[in-house]
C-alpha atoms as a PDB file:
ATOM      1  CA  UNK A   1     -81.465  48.992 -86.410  1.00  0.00           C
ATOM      2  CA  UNK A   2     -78.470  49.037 -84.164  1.00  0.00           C
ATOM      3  CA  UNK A   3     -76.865  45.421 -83.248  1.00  0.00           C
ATOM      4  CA  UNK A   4     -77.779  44.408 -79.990  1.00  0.00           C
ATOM      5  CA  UNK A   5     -75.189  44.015 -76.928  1.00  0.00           C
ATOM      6  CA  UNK A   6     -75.888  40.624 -76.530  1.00  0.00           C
ATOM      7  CA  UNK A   7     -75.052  39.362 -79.920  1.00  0.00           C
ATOM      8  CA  UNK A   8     -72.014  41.788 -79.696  1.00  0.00           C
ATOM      9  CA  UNK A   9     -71.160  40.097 -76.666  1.00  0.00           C
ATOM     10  CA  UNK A  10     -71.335  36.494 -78.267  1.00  0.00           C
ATOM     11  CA  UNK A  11     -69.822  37.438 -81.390  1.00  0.00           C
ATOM     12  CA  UNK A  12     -66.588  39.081 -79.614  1.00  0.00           C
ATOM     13  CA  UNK A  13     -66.656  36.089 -77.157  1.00  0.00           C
ATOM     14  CA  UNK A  14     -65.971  33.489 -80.345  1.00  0.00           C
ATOM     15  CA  UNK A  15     -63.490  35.395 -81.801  1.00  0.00           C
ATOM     16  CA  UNK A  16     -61.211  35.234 -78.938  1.00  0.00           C
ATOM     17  CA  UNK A  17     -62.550  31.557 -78.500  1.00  0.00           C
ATOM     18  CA  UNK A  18     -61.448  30.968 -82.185  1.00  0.00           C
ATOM     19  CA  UNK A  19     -58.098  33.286 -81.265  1.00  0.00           C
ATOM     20  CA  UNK A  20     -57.038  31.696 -78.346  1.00  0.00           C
ATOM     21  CA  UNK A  21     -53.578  30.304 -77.837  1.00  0.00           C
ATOM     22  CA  UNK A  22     -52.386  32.065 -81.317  1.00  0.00           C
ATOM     23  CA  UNK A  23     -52.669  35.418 -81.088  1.00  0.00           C
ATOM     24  CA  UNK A  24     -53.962  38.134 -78.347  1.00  0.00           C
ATOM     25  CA  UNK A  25     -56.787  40.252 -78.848  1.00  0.00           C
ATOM     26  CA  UNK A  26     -56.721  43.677 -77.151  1.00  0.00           C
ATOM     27  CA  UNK A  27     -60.212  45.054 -76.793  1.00  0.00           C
ATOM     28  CA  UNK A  28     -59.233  47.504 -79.270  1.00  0.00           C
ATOM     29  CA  UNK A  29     -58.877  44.582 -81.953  1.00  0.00           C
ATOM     30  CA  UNK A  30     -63.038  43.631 -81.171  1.00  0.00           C
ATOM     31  CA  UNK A  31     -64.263  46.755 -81.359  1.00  0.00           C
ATOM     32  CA  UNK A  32     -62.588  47.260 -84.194  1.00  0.00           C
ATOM     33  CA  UNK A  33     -63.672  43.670 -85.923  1.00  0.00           C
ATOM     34  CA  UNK A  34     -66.988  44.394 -84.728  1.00  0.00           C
ATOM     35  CA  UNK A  35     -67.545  48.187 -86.523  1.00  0.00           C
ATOM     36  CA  UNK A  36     -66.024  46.526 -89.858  1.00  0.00           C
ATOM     37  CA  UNK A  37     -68.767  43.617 -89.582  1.00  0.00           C
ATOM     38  CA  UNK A  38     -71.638  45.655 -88.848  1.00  0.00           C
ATOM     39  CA  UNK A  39     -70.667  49.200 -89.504  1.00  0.00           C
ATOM     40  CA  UNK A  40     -70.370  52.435 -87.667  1.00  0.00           C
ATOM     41  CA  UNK A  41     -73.811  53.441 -88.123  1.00  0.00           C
ATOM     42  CA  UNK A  42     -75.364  50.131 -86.420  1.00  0.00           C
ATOM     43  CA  UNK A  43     -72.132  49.385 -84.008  1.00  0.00           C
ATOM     44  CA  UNK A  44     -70.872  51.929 -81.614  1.00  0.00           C
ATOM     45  CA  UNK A  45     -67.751  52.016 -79.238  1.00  0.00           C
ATOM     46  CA  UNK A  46     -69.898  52.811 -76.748  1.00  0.00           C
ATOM     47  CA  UNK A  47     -72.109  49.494 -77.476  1.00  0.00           C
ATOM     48  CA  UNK A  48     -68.565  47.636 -78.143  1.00  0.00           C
ATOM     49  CA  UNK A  49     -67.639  48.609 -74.486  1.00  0.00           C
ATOM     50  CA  UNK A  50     -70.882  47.424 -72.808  1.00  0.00           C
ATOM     51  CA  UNK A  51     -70.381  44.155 -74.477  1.00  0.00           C
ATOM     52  CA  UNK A  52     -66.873  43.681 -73.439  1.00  0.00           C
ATOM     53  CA  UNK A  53     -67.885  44.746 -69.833  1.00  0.00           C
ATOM     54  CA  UNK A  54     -70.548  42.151 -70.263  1.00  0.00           C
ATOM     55  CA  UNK A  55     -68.162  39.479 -70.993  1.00  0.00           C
ATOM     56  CA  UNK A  56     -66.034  40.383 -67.826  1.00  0.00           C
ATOM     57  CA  UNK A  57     -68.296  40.508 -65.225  1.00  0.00           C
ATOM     58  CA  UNK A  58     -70.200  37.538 -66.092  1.00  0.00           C
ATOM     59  CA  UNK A  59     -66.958  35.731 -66.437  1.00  0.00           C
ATOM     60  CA  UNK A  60     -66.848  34.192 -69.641  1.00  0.00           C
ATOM     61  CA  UNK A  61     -63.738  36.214 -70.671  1.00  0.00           C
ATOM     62  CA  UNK A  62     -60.525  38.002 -68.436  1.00  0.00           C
ATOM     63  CA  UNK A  63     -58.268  40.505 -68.669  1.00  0.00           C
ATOM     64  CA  UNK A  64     -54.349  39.413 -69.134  1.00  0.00           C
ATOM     65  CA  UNK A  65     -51.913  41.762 -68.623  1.00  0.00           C
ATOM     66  CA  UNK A  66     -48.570  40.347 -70.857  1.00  0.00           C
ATOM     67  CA  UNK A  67     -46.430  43.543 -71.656  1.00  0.00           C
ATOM     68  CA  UNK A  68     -50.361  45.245 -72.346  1.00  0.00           C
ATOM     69  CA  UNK A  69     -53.788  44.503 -71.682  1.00  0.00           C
ATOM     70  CA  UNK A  70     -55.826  41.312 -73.739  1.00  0.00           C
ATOM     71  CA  UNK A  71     -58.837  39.910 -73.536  1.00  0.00           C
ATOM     72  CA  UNK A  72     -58.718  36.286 -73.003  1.00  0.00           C
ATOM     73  CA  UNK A  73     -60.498  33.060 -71.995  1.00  0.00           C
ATOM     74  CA  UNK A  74     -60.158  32.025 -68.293  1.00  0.00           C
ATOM     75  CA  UNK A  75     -57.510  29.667 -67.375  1.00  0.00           C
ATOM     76  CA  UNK A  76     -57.716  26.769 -65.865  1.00  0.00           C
ATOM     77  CA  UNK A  77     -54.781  26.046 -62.864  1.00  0.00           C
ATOM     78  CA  UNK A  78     -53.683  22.169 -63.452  1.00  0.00           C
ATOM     79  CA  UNK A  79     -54.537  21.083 -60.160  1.00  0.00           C
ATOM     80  CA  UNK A  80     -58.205  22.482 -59.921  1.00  0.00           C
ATOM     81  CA  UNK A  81     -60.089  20.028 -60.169  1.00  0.00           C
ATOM     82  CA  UNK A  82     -63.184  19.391 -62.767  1.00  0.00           C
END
């Protein structure tokens, strides 16, 4: 039974949780993490992608571009207020 997006979505959201600030995770890196956890035949790229894309939109991740593309947490400005 394949691995559904959602629980891709939450896994690849705490590993850049647990990864951020020490190293930069390209969304290479989580589909990649992902297929070694649950294996080809129950993860896809294709299933990888809509979970990233899930992440995105809904805003509980961003893209930062630093010499390449990453996947990262939103920042928070200094000034904004709580």
């Amino acid at each position: 039974m394949a691995v559904q997006i959602e629980t891709l979505a939450e896994e690849m959201y705490a590993m850049v949780a647990e990864c951020q600030g020490k190293k930069n995770l390209k969304a290479t890196d989580l589909t990649k993490a992902m297929i070694a956890r649950h294996g080809a035949s129950e993860c896809s790229k294709d299933d990888c992608k809509h979970a990233i894309r899930q992440l995105i939109d809904s805003g509980r991740c961003v893209y930062s571009y630093f010499g390449g593309s990453f996947i990262t947490l939103p920042h928070k400005e200094g000034a904004a207020p709580d």
